[in-house]
C-alpha atoms as a PDB file:
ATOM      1  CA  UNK A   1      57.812   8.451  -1.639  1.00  0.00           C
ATOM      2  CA  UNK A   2      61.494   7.764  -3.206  1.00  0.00           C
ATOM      3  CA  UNK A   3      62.684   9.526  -6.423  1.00  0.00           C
ATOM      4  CA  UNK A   4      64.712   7.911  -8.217  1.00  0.00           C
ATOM      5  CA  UNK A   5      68.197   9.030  -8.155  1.00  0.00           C
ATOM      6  CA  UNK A   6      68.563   9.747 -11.904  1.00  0.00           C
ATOM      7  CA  UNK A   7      65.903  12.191 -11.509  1.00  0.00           C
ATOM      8  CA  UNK A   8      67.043  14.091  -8.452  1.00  0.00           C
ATOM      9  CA  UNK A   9      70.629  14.600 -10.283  1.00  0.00           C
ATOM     10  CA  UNK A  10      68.214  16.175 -13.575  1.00  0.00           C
ATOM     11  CA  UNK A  11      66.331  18.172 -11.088  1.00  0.00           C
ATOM     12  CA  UNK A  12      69.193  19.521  -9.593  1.00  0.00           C
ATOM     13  CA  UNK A  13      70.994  20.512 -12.999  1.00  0.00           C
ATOM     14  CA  UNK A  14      68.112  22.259 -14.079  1.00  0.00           C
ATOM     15  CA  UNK A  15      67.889  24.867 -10.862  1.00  0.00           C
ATOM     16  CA  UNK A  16      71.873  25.463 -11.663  1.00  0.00           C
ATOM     17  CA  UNK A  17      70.968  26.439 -15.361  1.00  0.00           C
ATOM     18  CA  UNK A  18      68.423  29.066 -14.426  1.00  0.00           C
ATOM     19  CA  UNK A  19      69.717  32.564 -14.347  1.00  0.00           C
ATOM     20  CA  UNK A  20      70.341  34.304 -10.814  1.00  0.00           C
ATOM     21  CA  UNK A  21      67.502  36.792  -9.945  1.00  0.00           C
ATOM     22  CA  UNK A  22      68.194  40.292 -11.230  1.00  0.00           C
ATOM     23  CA  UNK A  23      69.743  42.941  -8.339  1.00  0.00           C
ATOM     24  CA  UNK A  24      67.800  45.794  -6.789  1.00  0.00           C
ATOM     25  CA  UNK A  25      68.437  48.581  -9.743  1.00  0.00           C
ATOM     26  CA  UNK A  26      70.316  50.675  -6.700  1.00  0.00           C
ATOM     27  CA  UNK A  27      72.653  47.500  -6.941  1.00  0.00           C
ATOM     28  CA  UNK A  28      73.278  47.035 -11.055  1.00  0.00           C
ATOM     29  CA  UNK A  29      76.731  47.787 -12.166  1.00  0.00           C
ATOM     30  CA  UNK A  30      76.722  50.972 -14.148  1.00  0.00           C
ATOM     31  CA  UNK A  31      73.963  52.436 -12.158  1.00  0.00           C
ATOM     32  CA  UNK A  32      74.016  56.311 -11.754  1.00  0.00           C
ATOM     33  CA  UNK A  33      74.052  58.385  -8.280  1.00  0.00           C
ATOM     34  CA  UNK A  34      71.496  58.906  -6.062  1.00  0.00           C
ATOM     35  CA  UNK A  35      69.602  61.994  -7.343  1.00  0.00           C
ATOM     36  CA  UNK A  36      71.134  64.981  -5.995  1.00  0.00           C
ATOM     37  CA  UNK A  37      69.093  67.719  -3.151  1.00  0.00           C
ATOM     38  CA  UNK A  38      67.283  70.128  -5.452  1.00  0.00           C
ATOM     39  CA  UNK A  39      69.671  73.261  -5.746  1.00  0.00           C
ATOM     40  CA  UNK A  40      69.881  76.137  -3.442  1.00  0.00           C
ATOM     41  CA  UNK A  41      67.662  78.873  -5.175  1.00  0.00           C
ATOM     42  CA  UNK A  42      69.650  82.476  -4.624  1.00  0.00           C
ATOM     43  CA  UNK A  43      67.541  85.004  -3.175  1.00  0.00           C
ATOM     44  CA  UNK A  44      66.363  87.969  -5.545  1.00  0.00           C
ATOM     45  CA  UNK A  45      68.093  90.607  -5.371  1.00  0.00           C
ATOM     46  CA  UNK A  46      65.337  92.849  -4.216  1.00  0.00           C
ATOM     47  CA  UNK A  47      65.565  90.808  -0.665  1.00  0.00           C
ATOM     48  CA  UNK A  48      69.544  90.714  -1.200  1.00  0.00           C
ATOM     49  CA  UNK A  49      71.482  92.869   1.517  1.00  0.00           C
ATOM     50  CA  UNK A  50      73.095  95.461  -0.128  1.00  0.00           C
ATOM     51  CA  UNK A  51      77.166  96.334   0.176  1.00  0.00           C
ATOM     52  CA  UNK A  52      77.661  99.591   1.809  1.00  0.00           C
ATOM     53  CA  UNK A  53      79.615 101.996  -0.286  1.00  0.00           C
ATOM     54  CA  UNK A  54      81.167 103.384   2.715  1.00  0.00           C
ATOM     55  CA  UNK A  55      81.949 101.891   5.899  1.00  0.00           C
ATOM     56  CA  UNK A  56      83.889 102.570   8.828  1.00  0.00           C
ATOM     57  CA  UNK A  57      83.375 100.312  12.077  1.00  0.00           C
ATOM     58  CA  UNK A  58      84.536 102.308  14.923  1.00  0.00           C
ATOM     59  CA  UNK A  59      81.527 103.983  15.198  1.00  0.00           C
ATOM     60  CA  UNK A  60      79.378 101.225  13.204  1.00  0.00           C
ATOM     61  CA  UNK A  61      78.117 103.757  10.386  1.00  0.00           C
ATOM     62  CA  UNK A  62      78.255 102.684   6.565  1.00  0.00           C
ATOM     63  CA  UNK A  63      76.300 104.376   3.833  1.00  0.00           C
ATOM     64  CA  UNK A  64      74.974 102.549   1.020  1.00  0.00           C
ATOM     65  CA  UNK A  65      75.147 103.419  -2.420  1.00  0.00           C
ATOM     66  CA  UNK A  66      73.296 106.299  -3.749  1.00  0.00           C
ATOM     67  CA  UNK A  67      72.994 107.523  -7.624  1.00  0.00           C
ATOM     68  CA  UNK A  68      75.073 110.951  -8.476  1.00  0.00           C
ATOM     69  CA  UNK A  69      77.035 111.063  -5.639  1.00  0.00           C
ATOM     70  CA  UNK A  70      80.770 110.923  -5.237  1.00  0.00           C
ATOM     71  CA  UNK A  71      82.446 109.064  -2.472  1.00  0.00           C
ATOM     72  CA  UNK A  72      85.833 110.866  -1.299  1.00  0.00           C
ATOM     73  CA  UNK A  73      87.891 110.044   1.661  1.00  0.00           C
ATOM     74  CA  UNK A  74      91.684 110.585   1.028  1.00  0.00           C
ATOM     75  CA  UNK A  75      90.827 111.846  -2.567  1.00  0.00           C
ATOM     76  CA  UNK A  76      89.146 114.873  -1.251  1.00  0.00           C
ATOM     77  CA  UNK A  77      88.204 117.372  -3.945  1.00  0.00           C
ATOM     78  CA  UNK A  78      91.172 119.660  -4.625  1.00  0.00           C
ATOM     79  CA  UNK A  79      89.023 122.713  -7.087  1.00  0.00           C
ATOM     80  CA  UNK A  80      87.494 126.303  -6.975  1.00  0.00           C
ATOM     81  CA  UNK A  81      84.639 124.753  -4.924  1.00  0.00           C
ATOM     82  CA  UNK A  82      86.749 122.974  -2.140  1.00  0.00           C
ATOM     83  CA  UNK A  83      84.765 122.121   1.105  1.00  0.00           C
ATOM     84  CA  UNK A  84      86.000 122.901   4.554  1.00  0.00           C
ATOM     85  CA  UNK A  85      88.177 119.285   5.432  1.00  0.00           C
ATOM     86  CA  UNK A  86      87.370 119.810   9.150  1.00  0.00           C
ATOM     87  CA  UNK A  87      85.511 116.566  10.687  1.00  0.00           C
ATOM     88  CA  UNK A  88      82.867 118.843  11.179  1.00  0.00           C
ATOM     89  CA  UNK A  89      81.677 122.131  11.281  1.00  0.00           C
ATOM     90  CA  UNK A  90      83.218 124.660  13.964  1.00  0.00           C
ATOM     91  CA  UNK A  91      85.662 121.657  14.942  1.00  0.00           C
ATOM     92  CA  UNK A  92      87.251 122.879  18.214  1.00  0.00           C
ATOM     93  CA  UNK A  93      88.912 119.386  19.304  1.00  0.00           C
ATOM     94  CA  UNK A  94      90.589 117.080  17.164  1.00  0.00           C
ATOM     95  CA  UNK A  95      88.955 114.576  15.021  1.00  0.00           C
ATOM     96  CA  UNK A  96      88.734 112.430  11.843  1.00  0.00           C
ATOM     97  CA  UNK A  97      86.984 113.191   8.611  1.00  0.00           C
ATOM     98  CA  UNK A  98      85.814 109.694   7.618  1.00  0.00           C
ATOM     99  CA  UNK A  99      83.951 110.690   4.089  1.00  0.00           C
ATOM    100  CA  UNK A 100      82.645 113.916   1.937  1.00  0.00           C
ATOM    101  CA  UNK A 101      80.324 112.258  -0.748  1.00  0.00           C
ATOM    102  CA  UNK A 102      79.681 115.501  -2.994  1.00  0.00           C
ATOM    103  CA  UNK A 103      77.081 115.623  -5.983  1.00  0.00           C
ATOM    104  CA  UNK A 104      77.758 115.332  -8.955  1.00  0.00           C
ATOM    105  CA  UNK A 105      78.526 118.214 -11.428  1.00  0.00           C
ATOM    106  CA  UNK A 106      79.335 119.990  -8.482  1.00  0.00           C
ATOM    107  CA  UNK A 107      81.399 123.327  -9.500  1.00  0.00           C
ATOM    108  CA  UNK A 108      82.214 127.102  -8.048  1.00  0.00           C
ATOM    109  CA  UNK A 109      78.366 128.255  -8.728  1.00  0.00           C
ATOM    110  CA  UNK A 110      76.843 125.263  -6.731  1.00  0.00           C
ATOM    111  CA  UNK A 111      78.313 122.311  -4.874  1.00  0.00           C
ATOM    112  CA  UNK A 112      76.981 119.945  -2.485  1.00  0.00           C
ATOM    113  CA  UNK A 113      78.078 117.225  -0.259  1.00  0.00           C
ATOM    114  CA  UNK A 114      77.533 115.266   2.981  1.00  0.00           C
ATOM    115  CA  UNK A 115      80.360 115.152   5.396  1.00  0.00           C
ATOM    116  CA  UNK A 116      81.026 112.289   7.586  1.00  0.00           C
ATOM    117  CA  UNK A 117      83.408 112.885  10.699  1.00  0.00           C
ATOM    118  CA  UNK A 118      83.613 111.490  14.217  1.00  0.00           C
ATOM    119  CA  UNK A 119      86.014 112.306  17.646  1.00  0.00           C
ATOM    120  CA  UNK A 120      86.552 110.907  20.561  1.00  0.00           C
ATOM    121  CA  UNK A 121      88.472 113.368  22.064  1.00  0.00           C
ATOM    122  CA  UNK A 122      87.096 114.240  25.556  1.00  0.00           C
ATOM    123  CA  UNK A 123      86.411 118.042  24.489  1.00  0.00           C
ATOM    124  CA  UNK A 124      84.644 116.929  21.532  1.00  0.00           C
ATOM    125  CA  UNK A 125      82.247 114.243  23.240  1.00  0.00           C
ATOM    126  CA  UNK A 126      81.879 116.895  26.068  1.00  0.00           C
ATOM    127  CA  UNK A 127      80.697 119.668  23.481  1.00  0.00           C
ATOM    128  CA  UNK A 128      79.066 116.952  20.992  1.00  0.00           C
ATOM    129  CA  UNK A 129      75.025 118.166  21.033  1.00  0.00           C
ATOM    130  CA  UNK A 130      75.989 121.774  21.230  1.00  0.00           C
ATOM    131  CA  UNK A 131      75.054 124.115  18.328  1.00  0.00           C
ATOM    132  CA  UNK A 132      77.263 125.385  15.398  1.00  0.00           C
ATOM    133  CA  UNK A 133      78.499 129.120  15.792  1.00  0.00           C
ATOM    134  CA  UNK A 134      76.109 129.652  12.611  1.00  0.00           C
ATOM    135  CA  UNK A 135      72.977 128.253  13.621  1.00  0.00           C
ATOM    136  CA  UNK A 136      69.814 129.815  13.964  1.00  0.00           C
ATOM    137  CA  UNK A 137      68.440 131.143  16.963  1.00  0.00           C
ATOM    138  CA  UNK A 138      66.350 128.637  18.670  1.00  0.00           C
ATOM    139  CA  UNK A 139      67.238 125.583  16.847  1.00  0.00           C
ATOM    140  CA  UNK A 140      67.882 122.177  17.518  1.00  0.00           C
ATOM    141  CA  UNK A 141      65.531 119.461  17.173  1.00  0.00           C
ATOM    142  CA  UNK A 142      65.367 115.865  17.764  1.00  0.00           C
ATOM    143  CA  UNK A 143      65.686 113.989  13.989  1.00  0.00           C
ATOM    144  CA  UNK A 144      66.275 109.863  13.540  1.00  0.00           C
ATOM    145  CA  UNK A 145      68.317 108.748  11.398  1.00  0.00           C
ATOM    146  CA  UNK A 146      68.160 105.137  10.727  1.00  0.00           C
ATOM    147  CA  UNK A 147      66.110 104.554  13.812  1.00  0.00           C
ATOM    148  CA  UNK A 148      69.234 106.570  15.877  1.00  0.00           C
ATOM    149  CA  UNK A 149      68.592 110.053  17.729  1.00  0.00           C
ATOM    150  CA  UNK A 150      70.594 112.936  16.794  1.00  0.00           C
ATOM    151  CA  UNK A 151      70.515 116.673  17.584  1.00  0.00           C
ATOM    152  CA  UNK A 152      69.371 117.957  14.264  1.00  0.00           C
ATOM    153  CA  UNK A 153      70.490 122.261  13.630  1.00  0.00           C
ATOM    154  CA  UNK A 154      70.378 124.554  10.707  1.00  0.00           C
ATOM    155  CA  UNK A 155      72.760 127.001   9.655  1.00  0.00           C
ATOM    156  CA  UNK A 156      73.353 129.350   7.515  1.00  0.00           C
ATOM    157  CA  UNK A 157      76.259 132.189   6.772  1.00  0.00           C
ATOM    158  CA  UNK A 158      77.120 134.729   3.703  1.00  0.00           C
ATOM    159  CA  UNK A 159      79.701 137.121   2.988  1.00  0.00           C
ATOM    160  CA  UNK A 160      79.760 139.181  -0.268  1.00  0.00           C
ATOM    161  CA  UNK A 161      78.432 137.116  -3.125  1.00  0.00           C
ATOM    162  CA  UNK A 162      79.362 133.767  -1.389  1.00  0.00           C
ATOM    163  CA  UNK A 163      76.599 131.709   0.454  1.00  0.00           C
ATOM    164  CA  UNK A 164      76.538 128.637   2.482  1.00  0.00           C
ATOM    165  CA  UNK A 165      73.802 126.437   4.187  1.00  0.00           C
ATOM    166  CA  UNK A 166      74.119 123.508   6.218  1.00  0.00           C
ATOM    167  CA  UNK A 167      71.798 120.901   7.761  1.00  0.00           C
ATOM    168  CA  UNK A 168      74.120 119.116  10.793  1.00  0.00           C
ATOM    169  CA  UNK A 169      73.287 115.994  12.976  1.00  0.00           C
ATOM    170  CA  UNK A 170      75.309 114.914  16.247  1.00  0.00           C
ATOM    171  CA  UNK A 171      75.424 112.292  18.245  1.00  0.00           C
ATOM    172  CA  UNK A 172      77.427 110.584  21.021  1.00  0.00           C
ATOM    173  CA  UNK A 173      77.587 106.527  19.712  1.00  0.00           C
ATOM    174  CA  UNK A 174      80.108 103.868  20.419  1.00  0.00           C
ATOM    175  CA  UNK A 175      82.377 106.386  22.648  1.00  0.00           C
ATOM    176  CA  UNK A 176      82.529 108.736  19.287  1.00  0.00           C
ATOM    177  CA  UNK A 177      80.776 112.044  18.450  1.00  0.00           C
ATOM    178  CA  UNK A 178      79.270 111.260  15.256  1.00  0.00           C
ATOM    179  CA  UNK A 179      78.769 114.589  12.826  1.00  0.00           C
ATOM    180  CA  UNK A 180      77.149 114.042   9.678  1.00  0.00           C
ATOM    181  CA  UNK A 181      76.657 117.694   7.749  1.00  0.00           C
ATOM    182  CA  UNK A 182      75.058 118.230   4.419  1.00  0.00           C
ATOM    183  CA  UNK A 183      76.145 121.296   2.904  1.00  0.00           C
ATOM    184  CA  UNK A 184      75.180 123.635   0.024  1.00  0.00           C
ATOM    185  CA  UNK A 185      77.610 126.059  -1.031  1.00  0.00           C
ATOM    186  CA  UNK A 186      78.409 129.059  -3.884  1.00  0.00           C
ATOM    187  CA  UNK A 187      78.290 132.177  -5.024  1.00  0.00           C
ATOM    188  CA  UNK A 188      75.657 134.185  -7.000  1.00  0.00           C
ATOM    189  CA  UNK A 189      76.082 133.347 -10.932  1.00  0.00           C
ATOM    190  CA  UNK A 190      76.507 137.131 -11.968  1.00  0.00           C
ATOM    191  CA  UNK A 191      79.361 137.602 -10.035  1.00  0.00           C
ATOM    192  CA  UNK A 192      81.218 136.041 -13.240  1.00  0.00           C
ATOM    193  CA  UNK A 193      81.715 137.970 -16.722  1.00  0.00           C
ATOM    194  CA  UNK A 194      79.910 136.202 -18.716  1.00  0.00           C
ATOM    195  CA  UNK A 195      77.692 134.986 -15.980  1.00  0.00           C
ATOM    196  CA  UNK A 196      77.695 131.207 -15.212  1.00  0.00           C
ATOM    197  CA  UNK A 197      75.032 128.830 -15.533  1.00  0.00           C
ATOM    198  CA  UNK A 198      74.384 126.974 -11.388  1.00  0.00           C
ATOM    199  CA  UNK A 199      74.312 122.915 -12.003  1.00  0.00           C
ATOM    200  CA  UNK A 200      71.499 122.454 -10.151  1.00  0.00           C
ATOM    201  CA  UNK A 201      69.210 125.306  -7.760  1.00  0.00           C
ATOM    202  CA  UNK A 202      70.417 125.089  -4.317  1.00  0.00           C
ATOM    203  CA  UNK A 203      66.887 123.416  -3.024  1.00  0.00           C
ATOM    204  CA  UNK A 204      67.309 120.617  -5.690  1.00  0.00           C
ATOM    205  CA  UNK A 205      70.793 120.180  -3.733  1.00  0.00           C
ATOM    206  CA  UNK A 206      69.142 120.248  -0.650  1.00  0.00           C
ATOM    207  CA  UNK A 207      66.875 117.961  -1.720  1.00  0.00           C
ATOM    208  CA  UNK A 208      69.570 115.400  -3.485  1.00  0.00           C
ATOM    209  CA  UNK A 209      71.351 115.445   0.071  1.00  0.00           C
ATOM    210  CA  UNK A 210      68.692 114.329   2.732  1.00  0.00           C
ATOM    211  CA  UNK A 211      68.021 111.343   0.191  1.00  0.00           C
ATOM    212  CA  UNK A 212      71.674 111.080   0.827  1.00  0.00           C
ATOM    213  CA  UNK A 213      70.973 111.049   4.563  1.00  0.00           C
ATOM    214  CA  UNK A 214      68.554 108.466   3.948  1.00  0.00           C
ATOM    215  CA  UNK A 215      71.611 106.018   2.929  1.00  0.00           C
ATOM    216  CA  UNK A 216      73.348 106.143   6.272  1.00  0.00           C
ATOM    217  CA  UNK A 217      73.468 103.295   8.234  1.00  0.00           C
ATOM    218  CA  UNK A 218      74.362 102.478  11.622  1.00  0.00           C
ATOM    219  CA  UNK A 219      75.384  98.317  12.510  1.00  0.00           C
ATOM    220  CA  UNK A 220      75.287  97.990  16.208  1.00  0.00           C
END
């Protein structure tokens, strides 16, 4: 069939006056982003690791924080109450003290702290499990600390009015002997005029420093 041509040219200006189909909305000018990934959610801090107040990673130990305790390295406390700065008890070679972390309140009646030292001189890593001078008779268990074995031994020594007790852990790790000590110290409170009032008993020390034990850790 034939159109005429007068209504082929209409037909054809009519499709040119309709309006172009509308683009995808991704394509519109003006048209936002992509919504973003959902944000990373933090973990809580319950399951968050946490930072060591101590660390030193020759022989991989840290120690993470603990309430009422000190940390000392260089700082060491300079007072009536002074601990032995040896790297541990009976030292015999040469070694490094890494860390005293002493309780707090701490004072000539009563003071407490763990000692953290480590050798590895040849004489000291030959004579690493063997006993302090002061220990008791018999002593020297098997303890783990943070899943690690050391040679656990108790001592004790007194001269006058002045006491000390100690609770000391070695270990051979990493090519180091690893001494960790936790140490009670004083004198009885009469000894003074007036006599002086003790910061804490010496079992509540005790007891203060093997939850300070509990804070060591070892990382390889």
């Amino acid at each position: 069939m034939r159109y005429p041509l007068s209504l082929l040219c209409a037909a054809g200006l009519l499709a040119a006056c309709q309006p172009a189909a509308a683009p995808p909305p991704s394509e519109q000018a003006g048209a936002g982003p992509a919504a973003a990934a959902p944000a990373q959610v933090s973990a809580p801090p319950s399951r968050q690791a946490l930072q060591p107040l101590f660390e030193h990673a020759p022989e991989a130990i840290a120690v993470l924080p603990i309430a009422d305790f000190s940390l000392h390295q260089t700082d060491l406390p300079d007072d009536d109450f002074a601990f032995d700065r040896s790297w541990k008890a009976d030292a015999d070679a040469p070694g490094q003290l890494l860390a005293m972390l002493v309780l707090d309140d701490s004072n000539a009646v009563t003071a407490a702290a763990m000692r953290l030292g480590s050798s590895n001189d040849p004489q000291a890593l030959a004579h690493c499990l063997q006993a302090p001078s002061a220990a008791r008779a018999g002593d020297g268990d098997e303890v783990r600390i943070d899943g690690q074995p050391f040679r656990h031994f108790s001592a004790a020594d007194a001269a006058m009015s002045h006491y000390r007790t100690m609770e000391a852990y070695r270990a051979v790790r990493n090519g180091y002997c690893v001494a960790i000590d936790l140490i009670v110290q004083g004198v009885r409170p009469d000894v003074y005029d007036p006599p002086r009032t003790a910061p804490f008993t010496a079992d509540v020390a005790s007891s203060r420093l093997q939850q300070a034990l509990q804070a060591v850790r070892f990382t390889r």
